[in-house]
Protein backbone atom coordinates (compact mmCIF):
# COMPACT_ATOMS: atom_id res chain seq x y z
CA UNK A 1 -7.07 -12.00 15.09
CA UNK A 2 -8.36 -15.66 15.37
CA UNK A 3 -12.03 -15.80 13.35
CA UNK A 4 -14.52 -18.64 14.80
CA UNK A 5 -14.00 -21.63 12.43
CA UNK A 6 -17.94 -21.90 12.12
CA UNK A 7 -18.66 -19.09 10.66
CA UNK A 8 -18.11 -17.09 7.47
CA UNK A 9 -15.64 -14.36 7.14
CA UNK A 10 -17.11 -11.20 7.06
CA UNK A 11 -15.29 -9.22 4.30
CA UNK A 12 -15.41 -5.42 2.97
CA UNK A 13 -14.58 -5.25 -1.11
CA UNK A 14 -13.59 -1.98 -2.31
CA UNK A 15 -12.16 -0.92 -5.79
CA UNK A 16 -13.21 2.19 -8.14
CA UNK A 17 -14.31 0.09 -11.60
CA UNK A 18 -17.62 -1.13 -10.98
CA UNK A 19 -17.22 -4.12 -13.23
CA UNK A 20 -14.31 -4.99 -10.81
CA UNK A 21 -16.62 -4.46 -7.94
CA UNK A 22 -19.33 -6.82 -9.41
CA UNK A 23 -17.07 -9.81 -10.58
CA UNK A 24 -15.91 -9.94 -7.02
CA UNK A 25 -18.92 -9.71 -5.90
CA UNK A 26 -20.05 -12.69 -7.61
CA UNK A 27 -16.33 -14.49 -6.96
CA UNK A 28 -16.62 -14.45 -3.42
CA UNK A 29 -20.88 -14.19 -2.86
CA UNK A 30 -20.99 -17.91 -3.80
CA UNK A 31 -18.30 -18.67 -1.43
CA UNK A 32 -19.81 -20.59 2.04
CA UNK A 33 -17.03 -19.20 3.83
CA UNK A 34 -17.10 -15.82 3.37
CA UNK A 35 -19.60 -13.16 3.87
CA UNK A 36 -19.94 -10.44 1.78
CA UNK A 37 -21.08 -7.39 3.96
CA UNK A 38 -20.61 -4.08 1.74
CA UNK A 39 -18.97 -3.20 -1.38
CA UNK A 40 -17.21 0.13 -1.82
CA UNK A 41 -16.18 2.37 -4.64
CA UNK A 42 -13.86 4.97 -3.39
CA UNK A 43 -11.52 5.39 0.08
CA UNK A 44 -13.89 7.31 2.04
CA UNK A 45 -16.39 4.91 1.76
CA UNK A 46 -14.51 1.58 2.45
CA UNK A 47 -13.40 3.38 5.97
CA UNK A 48 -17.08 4.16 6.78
CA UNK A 49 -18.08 0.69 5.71
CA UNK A 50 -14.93 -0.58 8.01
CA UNK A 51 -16.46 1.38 11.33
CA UNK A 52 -19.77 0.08 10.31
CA UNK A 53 -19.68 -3.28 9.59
CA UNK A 54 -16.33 -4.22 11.63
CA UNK A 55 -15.49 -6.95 8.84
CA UNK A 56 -12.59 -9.73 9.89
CA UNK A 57 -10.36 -8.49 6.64
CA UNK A 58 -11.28 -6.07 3.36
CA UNK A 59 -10.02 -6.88 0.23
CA UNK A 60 -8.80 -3.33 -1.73
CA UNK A 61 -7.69 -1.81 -5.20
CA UNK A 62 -4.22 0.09 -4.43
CA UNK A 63 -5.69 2.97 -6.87
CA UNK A 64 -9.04 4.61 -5.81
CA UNK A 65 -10.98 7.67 -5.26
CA UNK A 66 -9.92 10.54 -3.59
CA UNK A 67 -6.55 10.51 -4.14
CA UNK A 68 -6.06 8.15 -7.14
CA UNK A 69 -2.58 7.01 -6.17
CA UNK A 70 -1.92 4.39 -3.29
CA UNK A 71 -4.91 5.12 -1.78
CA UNK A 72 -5.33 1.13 -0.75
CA UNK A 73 -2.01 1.04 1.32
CA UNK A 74 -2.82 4.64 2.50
CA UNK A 75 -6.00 2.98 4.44
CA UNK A 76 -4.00 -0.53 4.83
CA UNK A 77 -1.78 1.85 7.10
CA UNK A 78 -3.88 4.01 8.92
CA UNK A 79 -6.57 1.09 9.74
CA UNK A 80 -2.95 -0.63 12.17
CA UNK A 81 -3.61 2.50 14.03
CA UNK A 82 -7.72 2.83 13.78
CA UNK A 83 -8.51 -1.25 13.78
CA UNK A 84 -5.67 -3.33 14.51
CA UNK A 85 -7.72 -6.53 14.52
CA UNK A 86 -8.56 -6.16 10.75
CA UNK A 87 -6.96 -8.08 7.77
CA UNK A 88 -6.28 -6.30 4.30
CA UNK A 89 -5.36 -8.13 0.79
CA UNK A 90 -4.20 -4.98 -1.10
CA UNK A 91 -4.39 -5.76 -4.99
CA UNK A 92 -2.23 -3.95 -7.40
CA UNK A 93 -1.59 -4.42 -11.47
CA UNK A 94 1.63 -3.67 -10.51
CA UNK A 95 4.48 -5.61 -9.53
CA UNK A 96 6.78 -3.10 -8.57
CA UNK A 97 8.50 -3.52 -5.36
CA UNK A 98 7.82 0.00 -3.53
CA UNK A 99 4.35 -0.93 -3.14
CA UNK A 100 5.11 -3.63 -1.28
CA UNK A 101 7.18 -2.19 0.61
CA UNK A 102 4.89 0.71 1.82
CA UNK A 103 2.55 -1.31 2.75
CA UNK A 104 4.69 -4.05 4.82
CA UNK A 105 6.82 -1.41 6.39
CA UNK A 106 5.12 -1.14 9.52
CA UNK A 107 5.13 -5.37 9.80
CA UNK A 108 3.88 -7.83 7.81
CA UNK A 109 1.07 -9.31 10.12
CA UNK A 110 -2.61 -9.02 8.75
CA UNK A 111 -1.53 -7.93 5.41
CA UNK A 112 -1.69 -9.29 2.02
CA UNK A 113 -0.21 -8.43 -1.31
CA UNK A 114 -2.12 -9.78 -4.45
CA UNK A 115 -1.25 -8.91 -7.97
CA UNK A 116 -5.13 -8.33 -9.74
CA UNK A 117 -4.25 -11.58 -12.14
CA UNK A 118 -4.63 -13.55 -8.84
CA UNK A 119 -8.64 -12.52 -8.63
CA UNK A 120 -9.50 -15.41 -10.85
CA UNK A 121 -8.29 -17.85 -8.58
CA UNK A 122 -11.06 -17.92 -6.25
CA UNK A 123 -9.11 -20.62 -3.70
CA UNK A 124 -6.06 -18.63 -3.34
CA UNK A 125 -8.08 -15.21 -2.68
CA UNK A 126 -10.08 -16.80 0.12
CA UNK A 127 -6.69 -18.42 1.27
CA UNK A 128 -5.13 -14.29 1.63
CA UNK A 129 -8.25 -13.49 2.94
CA UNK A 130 -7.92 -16.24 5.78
CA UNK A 131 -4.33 -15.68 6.42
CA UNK A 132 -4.48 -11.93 7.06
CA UNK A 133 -7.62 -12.13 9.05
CA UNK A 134 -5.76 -14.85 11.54
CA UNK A 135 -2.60 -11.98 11.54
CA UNK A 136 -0.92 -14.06 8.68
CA UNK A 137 0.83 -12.08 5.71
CA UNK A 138 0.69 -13.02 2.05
CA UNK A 139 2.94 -12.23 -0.70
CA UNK A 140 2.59 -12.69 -4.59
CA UNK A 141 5.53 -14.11 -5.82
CA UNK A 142 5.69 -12.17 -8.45
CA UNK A 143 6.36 -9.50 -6.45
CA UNK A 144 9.28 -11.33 -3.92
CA UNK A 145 11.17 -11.45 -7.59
CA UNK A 146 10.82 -8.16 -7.83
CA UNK A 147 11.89 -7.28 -4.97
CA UNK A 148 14.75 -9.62 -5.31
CA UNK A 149 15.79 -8.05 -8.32
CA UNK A 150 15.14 -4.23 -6.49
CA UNK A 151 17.60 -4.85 -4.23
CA UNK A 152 20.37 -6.11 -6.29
CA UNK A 153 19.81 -3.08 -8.10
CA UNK A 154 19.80 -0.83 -5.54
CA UNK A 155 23.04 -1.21 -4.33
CA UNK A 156 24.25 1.22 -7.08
CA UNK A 157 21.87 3.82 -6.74
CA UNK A 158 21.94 6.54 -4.56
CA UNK A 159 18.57 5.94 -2.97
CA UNK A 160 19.99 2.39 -2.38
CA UNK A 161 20.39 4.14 1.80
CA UNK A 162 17.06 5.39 1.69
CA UNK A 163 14.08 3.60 3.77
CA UNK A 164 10.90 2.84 1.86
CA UNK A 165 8.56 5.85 4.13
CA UNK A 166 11.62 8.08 2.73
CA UNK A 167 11.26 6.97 -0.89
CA UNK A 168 7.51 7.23 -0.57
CA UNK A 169 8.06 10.74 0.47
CA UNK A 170 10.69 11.66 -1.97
CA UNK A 171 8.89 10.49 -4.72
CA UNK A 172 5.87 12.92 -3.11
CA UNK A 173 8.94 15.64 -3.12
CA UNK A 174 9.28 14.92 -7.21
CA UNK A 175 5.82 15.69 -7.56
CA UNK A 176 6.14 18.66 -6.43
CA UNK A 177 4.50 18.70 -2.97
CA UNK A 178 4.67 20.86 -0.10
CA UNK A 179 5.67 19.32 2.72
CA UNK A 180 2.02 20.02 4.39
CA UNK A 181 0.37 18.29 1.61
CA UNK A 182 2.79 15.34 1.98
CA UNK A 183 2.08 14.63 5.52
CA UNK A 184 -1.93 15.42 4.33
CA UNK A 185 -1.25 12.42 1.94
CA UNK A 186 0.60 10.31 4.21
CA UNK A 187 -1.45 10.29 7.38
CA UNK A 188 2.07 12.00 9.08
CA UNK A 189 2.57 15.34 10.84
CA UNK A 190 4.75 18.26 9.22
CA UNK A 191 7.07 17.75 11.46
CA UNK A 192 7.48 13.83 10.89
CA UNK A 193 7.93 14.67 6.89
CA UNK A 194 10.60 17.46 7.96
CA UNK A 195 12.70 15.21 9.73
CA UNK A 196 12.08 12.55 7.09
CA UNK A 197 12.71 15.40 3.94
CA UNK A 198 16.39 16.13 6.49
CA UNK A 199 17.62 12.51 6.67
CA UNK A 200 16.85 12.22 2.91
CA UNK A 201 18.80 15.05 2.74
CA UNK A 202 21.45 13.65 4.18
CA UNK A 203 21.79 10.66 2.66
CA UNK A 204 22.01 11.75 -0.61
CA UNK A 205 24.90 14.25 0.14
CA UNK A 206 22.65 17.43 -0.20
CA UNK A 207 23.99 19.23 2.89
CA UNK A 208 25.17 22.46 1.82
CA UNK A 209 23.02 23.78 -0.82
CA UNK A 210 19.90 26.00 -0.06
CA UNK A 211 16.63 24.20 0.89
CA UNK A 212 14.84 24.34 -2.50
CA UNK A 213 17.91 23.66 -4.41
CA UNK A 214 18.10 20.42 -2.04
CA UNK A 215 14.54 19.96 -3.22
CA UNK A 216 14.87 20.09 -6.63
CA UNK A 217 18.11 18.17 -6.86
CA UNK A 218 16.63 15.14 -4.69
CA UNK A 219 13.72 15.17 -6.93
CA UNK A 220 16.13 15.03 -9.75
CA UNK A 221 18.16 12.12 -8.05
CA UNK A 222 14.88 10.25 -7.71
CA UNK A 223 13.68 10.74 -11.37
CA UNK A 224 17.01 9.45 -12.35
CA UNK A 225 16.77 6.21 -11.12
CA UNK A 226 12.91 5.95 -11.42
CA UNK A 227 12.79 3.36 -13.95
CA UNK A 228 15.69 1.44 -12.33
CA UNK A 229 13.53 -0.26 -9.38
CA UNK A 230 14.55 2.17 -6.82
CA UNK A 231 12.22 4.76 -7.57
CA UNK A 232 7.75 4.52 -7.51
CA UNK A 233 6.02 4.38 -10.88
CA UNK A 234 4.01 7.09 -11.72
């Protein structure tokens, strides 16, 4: 999407902490270039203020009301689908690299990925802002290293075959999820997360055991190497 250089960038803010909320607010309300047109508290409301207002990008927390997880890339994802034209800056206090990679997975273009130490710096927020509402994608270095570093690691590991959709979905499997509430969760049909939950499955050499055991040993493989880089924190 290509904004009109004469006018301000219409932008959606959403993040749970109201103090959060408010800062940014005030960051980006004194801004010429931007506009401001609704601030949100929770995931729910951030897609009703996205169908209302029809902003150029939204700028979200990763963690947010209802589901308190990755609710950010969770809407980051489903808005490719529901608004295409739309940029999102997803902002995370975490630097780990599975983030990341859930939300690029489905391309790069018109998403952002900020660590929340970057707010403060009021030129390079606008400058995410800008790039994903044009279809440009932004990075925080931060998170590159880590990423870097994750796949070094990963070499070793046994998830080191799996894509990122099927570590999102393991890690959902280690939590102890049905496979109805994962594709609930993911925005994905049962049948998508069975064939998903299958090549996991395979790839980790759990062919001939029954399908709970398969479960529960997956989950165990995954728990394993949580802390390693392979795995999402929890």
């Amino acid at each position: 999407m290509t904004t009109e250089p004469d006018r301000p960038l219409r932008i959606v803010v959403a993040d749970d902490s109201y103090l959060v909320r408010e800062a940014l607010a005030h960051l980006l309300g004194d801004t010429p270039e931007l506009e401001l047109v609704a601030t949100c508290e929770d995931g729910d409301a951030l897609l009703a203020a996205v169908d209302a207002e029809l902003p150029d990008a939204i700028l979200t927390d990763i963690r947010m009301p209802p589901s308190r997880e990755d609710e950010g890339i969770a809407i980051a994802n489903r808005l490719r689908e529901t608004h295409p034209s739309i940029g999102v800056v997803v902002v995370s206090q975490y630097s780990t690299p599975q983030y990341a990679l859930a939300l690029l997975e489905h391309g790069s273009d018109g998403r952002a990925y900020l660590l929340k130490e970057r707010l403060s710096d009021r030129a390079q927020l606008i400058a995410a802002l800008r790039a994903v509402a044009e279809g440009g994608s932004v990075v925080d270095s931060k998170v590159v290293d880590a990423l870097i570093a994750a796949r070094m690691r990963a070499s070793a590991s046994p998830l080191g075959e799996l894509t990122p959709r099927e570590l999102e979905i393991l890690s959902e499997i280690a939590q102890g999820k049905t496979n109805q509430a994962i594709a609930e969760q993911l925005f994905l049909t049962k049948r998508a997360v069975e064939k998903h939950i299958n090549a996991i499955f395979l790839k980790l050499g759990l062919t001939s055991a029954e399908d709970f055991s398969r479960r529960v040993k997956a989950a165990l493989i995954y728990l394993a190497h949580q802390g390693d880089g392979s795995g999402r924190p929890g």
